[in-house]
C-alpha atoms as a PDB file:
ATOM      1  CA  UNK A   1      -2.479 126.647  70.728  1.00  0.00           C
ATOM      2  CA  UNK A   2      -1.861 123.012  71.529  1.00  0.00           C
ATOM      3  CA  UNK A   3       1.462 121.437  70.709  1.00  0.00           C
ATOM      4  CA  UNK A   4       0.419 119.444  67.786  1.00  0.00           C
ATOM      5  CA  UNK A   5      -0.926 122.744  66.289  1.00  0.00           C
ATOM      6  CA  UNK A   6       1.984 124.184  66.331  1.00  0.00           C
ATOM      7  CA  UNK A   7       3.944 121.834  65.268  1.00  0.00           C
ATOM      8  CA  UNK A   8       1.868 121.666  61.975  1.00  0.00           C
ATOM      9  CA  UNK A   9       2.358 125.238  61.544  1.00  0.00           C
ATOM     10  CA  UNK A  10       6.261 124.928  61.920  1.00  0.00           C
ATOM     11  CA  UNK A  11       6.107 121.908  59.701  1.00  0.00           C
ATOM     12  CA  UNK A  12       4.165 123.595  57.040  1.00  0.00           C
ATOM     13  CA  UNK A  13       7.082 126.838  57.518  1.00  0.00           C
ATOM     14  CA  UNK A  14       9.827 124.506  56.313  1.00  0.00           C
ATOM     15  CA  UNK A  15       8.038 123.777  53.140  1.00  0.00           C
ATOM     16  CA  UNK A  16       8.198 126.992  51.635  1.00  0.00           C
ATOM     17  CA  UNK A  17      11.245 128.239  49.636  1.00  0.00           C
ATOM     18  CA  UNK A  18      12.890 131.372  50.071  1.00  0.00           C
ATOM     19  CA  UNK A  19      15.005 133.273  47.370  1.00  0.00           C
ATOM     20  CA  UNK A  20      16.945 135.920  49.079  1.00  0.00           C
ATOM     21  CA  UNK A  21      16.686 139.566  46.984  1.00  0.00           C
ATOM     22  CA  UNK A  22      19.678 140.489  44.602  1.00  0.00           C
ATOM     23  CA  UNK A  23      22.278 142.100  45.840  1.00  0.00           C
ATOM     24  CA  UNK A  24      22.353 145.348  46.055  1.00  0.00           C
ATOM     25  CA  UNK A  25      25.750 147.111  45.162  1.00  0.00           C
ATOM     26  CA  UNK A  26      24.285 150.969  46.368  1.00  0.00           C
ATOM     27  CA  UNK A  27      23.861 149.473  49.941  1.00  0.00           C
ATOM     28  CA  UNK A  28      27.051 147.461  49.720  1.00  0.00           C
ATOM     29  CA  UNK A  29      28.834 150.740  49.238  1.00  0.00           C
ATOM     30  CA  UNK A  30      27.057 152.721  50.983  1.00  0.00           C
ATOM     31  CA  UNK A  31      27.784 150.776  53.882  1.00  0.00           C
ATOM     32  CA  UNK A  32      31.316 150.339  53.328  1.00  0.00           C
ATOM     33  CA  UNK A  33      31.618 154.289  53.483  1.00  0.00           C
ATOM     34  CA  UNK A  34      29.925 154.102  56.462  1.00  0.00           C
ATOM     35  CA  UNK A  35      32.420 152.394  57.769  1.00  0.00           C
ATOM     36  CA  UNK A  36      35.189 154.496  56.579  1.00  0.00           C
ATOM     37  CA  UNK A  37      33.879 157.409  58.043  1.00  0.00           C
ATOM     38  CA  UNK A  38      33.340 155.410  61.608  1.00  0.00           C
ATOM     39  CA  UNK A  39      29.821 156.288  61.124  1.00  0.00           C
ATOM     40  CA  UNK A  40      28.834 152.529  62.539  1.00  0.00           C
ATOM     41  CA  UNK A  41      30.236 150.383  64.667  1.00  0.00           C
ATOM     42  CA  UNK A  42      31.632 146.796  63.067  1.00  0.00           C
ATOM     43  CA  UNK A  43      29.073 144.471  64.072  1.00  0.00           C
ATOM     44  CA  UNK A  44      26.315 147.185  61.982  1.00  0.00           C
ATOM     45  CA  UNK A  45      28.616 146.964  58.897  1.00  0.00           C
ATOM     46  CA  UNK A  46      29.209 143.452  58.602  1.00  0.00           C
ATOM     47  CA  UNK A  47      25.087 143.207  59.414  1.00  0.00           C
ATOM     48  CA  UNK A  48      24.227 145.531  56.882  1.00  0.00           C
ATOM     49  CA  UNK A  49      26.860 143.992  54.026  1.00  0.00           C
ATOM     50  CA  UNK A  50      25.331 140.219  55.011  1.00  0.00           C
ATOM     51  CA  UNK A  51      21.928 141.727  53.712  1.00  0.00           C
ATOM     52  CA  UNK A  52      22.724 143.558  50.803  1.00  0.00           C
ATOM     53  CA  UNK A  53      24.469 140.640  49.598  1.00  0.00           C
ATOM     54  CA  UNK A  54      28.151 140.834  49.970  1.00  0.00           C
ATOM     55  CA  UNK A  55      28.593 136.875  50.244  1.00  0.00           C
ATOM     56  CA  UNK A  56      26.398 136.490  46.326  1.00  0.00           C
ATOM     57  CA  UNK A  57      28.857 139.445  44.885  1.00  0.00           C
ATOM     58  CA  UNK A  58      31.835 137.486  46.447  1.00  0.00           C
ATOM     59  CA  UNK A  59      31.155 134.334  45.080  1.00  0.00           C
ATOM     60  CA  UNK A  60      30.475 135.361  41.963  1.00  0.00           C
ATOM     61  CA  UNK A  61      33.278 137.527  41.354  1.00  0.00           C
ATOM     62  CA  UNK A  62      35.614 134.346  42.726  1.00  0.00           C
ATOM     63  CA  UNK A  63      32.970 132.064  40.123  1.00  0.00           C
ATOM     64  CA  UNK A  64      33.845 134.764  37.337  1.00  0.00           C
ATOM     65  CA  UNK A  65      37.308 134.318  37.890  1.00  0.00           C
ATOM     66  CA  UNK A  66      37.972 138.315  38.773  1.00  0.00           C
ATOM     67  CA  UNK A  67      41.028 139.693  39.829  1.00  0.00           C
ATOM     68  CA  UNK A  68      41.736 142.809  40.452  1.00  0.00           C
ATOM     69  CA  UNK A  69      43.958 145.498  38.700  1.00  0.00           C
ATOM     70  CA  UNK A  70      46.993 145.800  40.001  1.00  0.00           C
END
């Protein structure tokens, strides 16, 4: 593929938009118990909480203005 090919291709990639899925609570928990059972090692967790969308339910729990019970 020559290089100006390509670099249509890539330019034509940055176009697009991407929405990420909703987050999905089941796999937040689920991998949080995996966790607590030392089922996976850190670096799995924190992978597997990125993509279920632990940063969207953080920042809209600190948007909400949620606390929790004490």
């Amino acid at each position: 593929m020559p290089c100006d090919d390509r670099a249509a291709m890539i330019g034509s990639l940055t176009g697009m938009s991407f929405a990420p899925p909703p987050p999905d609570l089941l796999k937040l928990q689920a991998a949080w118990e995996e966790w607590e059972r030392g089922e996976q090692p850190p670096g799995k967790v924190l992978a597997n909480l990125k993509t279920a969308g632990m940063a969207i339910v953080l920042a809209q729990l600190v948007e909400s203005g949620w606390s929790p019970a004490a």
